[in-house]
N, C-alpha and C. Protein backbone atom coordinates (compact mmCIF):
# COMPACT_ATOMS: atom_id res chain seq x y z
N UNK A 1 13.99 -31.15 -8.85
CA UNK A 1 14.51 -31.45 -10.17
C UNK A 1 15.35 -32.72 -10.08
N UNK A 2 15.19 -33.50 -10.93
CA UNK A 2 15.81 -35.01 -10.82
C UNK A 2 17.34 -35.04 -11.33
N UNK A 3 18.31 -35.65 -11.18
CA UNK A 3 19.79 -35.68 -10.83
C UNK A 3 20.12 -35.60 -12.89
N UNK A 4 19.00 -36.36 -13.65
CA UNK A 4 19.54 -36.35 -14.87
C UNK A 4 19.12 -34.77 -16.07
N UNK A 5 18.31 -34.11 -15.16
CA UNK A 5 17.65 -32.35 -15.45
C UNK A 5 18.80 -31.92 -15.17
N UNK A 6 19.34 -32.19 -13.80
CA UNK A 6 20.42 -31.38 -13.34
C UNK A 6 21.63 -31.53 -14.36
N UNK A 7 21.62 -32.50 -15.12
CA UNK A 7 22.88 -32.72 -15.55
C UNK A 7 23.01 -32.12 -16.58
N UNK A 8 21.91 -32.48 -17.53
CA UNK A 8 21.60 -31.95 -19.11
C UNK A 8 21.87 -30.42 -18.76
N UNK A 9 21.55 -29.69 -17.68
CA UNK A 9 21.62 -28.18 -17.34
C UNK A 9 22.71 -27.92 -17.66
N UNK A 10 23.62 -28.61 -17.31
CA UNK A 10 24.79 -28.42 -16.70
C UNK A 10 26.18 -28.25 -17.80
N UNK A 11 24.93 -29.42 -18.63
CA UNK A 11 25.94 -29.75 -20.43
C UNK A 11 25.68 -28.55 -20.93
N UNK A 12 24.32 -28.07 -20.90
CA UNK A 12 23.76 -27.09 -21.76
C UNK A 12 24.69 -25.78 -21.44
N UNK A 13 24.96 -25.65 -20.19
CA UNK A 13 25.55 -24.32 -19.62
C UNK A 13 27.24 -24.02 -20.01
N UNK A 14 27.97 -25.52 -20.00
CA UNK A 14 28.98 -25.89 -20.21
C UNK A 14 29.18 -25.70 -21.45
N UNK A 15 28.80 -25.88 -22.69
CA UNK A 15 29.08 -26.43 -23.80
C UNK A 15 27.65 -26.42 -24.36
N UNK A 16 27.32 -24.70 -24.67
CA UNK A 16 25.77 -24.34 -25.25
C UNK A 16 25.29 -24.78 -26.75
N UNK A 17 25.40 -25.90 -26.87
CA UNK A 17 25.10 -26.61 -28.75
C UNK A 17 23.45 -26.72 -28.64
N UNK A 18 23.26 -26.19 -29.83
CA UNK A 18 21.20 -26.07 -30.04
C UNK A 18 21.23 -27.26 -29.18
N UNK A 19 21.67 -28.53 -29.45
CA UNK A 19 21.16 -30.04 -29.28
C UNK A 19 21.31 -29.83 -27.68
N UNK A 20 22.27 -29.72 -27.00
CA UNK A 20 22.28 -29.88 -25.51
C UNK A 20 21.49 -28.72 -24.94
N UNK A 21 21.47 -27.37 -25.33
CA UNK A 21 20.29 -26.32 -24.69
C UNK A 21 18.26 -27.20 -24.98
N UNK A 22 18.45 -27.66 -26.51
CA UNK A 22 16.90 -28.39 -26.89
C UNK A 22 17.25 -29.59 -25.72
N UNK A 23 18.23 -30.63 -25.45
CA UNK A 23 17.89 -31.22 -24.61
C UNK A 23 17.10 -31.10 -23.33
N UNK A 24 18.02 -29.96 -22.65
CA UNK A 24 18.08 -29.21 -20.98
C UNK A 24 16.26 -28.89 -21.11
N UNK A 25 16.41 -28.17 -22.01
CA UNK A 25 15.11 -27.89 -21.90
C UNK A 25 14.04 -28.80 -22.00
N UNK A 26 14.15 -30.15 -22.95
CA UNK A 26 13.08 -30.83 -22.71
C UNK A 26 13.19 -31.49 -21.47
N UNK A 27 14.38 -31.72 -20.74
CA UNK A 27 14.41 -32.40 -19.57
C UNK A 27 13.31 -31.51 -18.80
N UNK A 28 13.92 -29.97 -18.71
CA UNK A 28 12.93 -29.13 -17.58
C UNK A 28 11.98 -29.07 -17.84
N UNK A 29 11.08 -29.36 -19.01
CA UNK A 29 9.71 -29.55 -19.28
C UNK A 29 8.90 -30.86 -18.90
N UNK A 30 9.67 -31.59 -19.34
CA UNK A 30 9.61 -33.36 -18.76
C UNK A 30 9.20 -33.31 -17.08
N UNK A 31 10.34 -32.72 -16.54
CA UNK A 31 10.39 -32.62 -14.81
C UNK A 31 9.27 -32.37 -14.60
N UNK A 32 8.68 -30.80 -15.17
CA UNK A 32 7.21 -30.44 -14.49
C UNK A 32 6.25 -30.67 -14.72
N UNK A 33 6.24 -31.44 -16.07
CA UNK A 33 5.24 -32.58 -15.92
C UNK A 33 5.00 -33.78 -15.05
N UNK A 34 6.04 -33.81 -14.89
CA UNK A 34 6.63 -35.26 -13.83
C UNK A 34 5.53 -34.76 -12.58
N UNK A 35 6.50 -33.47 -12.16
CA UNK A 35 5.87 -32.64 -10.79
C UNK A 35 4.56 -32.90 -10.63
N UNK A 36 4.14 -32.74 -11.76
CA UNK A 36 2.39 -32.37 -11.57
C UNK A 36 1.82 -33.32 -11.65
N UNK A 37 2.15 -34.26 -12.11
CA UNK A 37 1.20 -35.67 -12.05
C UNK A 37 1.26 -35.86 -10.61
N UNK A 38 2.30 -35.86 -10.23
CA UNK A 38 2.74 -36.40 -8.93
C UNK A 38 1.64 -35.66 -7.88
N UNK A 39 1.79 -34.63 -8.55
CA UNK A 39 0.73 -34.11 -7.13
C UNK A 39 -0.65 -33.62 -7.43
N UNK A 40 -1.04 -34.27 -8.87
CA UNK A 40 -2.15 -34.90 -8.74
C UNK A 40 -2.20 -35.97 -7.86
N UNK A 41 -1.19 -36.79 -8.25
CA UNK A 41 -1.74 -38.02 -7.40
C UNK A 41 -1.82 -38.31 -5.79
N UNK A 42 -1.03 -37.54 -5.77
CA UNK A 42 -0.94 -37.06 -4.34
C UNK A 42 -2.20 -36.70 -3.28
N UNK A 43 -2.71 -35.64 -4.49
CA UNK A 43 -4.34 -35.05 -4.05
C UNK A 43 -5.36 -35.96 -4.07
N UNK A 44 -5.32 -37.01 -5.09
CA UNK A 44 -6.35 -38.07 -5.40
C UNK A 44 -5.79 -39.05 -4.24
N UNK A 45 -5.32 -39.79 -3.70
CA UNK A 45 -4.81 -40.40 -2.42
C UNK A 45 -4.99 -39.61 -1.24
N UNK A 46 -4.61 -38.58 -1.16
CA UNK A 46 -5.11 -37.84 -0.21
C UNK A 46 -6.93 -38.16 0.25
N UNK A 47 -7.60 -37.54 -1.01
CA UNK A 47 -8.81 -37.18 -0.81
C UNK A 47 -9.99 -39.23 -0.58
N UNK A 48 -8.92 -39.86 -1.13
CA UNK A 48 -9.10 -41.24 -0.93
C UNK A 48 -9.25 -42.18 0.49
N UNK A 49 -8.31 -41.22 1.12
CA UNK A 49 -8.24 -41.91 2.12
C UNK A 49 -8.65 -41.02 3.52
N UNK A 50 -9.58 -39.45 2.54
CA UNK A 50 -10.21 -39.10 3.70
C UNK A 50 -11.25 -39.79 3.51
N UNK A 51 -11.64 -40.28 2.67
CA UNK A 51 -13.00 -41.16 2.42
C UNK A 51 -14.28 -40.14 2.02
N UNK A 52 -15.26 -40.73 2.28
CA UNK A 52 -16.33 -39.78 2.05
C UNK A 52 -17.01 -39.74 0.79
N UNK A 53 -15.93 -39.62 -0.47
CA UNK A 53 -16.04 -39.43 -1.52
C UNK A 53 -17.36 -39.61 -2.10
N UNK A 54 -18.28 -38.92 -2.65
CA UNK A 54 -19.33 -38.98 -3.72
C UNK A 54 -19.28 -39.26 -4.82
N UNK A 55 -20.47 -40.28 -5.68
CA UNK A 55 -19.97 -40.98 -7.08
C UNK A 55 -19.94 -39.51 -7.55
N UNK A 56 -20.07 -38.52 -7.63
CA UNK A 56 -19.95 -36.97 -8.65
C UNK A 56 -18.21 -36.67 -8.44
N UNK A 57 -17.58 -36.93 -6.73
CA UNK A 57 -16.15 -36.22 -6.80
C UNK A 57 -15.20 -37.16 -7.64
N UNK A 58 -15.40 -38.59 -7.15
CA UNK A 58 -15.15 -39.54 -7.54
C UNK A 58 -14.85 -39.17 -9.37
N UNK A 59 -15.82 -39.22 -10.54
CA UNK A 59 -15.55 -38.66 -11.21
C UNK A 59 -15.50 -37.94 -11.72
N UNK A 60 -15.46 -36.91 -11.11
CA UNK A 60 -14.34 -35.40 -11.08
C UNK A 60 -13.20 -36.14 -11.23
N UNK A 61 -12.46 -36.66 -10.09
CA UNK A 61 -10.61 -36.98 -10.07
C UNK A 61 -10.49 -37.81 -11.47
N UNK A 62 -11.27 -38.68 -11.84
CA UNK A 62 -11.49 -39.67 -13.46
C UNK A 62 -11.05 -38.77 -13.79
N UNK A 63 -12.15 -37.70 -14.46
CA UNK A 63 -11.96 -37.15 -15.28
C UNK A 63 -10.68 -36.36 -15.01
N UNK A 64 -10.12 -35.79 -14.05
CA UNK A 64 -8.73 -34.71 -14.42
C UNK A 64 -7.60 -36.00 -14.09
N UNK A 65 -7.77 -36.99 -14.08
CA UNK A 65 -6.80 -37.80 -14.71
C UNK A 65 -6.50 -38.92 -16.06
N UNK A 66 -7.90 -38.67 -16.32
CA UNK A 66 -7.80 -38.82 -18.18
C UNK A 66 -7.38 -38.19 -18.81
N UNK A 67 -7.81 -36.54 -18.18
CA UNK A 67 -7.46 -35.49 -19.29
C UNK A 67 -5.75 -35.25 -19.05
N UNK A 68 -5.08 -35.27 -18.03
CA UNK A 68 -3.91 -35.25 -17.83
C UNK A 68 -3.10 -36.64 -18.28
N UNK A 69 -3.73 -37.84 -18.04
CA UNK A 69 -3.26 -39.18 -19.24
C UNK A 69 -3.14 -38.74 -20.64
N UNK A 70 -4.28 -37.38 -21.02
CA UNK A 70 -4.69 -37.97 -22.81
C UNK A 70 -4.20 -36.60 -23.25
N UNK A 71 -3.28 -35.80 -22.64
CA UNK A 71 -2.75 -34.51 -21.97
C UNK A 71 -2.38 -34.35 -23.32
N UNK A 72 -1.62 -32.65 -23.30
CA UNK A 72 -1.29 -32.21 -24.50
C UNK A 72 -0.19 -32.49 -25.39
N UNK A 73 0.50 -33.50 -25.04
CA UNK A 73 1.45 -33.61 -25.41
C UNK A 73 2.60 -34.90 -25.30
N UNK A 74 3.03 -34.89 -25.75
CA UNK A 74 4.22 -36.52 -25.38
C UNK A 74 5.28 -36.33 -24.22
N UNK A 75 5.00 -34.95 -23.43
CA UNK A 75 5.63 -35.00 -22.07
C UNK A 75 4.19 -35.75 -21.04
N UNK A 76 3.04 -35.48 -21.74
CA UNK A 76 1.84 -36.29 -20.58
C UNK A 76 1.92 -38.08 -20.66
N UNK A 77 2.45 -37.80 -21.83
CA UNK A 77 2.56 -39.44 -22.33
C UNK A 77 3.17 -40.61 -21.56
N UNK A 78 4.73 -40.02 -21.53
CA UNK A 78 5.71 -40.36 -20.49
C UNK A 78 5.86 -39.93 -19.39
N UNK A 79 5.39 -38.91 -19.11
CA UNK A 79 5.05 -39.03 -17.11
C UNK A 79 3.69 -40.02 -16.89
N UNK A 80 3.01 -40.19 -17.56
CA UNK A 80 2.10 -41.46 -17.53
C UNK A 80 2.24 -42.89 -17.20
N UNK A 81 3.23 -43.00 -18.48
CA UNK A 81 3.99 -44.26 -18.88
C UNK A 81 4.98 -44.44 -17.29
N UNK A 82 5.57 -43.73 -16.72
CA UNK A 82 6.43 -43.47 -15.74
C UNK A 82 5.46 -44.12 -14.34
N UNK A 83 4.22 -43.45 -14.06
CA UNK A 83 3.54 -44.15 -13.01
C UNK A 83 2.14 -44.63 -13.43
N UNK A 84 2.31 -45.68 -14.78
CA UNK A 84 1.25 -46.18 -15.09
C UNK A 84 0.63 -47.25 -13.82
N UNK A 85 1.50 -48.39 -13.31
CA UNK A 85 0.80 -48.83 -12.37
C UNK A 85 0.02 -48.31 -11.24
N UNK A 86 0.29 -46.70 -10.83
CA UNK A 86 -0.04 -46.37 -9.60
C UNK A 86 -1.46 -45.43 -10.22
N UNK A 87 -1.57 -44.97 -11.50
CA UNK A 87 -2.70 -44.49 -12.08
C UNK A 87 -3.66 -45.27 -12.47
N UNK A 88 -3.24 -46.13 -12.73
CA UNK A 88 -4.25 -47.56 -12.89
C UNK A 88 -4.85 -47.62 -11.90
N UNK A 89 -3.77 -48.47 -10.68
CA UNK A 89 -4.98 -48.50 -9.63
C UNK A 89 -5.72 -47.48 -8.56
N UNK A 90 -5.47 -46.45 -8.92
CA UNK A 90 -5.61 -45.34 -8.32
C UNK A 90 -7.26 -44.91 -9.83
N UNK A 91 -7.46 -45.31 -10.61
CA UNK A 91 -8.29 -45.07 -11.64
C UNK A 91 -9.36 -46.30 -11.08
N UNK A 92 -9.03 -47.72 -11.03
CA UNK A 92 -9.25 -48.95 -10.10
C UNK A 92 -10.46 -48.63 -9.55
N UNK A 93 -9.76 -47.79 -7.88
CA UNK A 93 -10.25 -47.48 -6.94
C UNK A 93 -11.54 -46.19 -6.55
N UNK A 94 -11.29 -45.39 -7.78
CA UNK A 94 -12.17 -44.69 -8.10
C UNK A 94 -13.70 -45.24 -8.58
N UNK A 95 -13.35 -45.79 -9.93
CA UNK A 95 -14.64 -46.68 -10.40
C UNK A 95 -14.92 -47.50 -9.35
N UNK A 96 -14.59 -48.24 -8.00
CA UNK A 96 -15.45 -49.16 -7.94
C UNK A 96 -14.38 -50.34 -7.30
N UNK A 97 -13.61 -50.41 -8.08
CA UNK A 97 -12.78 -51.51 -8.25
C UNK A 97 -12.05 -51.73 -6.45
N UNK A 98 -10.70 -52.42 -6.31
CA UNK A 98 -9.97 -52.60 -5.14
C UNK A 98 -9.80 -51.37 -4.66
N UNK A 99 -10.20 -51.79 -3.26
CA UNK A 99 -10.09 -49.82 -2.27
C UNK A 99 -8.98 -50.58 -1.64
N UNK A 100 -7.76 -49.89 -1.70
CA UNK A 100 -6.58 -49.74 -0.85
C UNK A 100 -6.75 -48.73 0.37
N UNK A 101 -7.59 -47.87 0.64
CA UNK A 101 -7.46 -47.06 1.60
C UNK A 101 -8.00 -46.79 2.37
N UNK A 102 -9.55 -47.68 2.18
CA UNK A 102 -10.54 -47.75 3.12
C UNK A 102 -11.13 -48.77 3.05
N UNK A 103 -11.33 -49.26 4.67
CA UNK A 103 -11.83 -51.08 4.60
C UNK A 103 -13.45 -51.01 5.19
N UNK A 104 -14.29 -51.43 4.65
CA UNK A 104 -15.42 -51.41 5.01
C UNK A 104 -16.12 -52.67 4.65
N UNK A 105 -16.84 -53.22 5.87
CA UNK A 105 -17.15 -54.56 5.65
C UNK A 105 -18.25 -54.26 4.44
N UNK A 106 -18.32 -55.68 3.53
CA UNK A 106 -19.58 -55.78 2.60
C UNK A 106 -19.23 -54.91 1.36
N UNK A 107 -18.06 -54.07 1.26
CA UNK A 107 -18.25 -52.91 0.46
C UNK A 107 -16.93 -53.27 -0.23
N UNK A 108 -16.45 -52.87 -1.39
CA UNK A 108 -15.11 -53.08 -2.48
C UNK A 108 -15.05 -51.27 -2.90
């Protein structure tokens, strides 16, 4: 949980006003969205740099990171917005584009 979840908790617990409990809580909703992108991405780098990959797994990971980009809600929005550069090229590297994780002569 990130230092500014912790805090809003802390208001909320301190000094329980709808506005600071609706805060706390969107923070802790925010967080585990945060969480989970993260380890999507985690898994998609992972599985990147065991290599191997088939154009079918390949987009498989596309697809469950569009649908988690185009996600349910305006907490998918901004954990997006948060590691747009690293989903980009991590989206990049999937299609085709710059491989950061495996060097193979003749091949991109």
């Amino acid at each position: 949980m990130d230092e500014k979840t912790k805090q809003a908790i802390a208001e909320a617990k301190a000094d329980a006003t709808p506005e600071k409990v609706a805060q706390a809580e969107e923070r802790i909703v925010q967080n585990g969205v945060d969480n989970n992108l993260t380890s999507l991405l985690t898994q998609i780098e992972t599985q990147l740099q065991k290599g191997n990959l088939s154009q079918s797994d390949k987009e498989q990971l596309i697809t469950q990171l569009n649908e988690f980009i185009t996600g349910k809600s305006a907490f998918h929005a901004k954990a997006y917005f948060k590691k747009k550069p690293k989903i980009d090229a991590l989206l990049a590297e999937l299609r085709g584009g710059k491989n950061n994780h495996q060097t193979k002569s003749g091949m991109s």
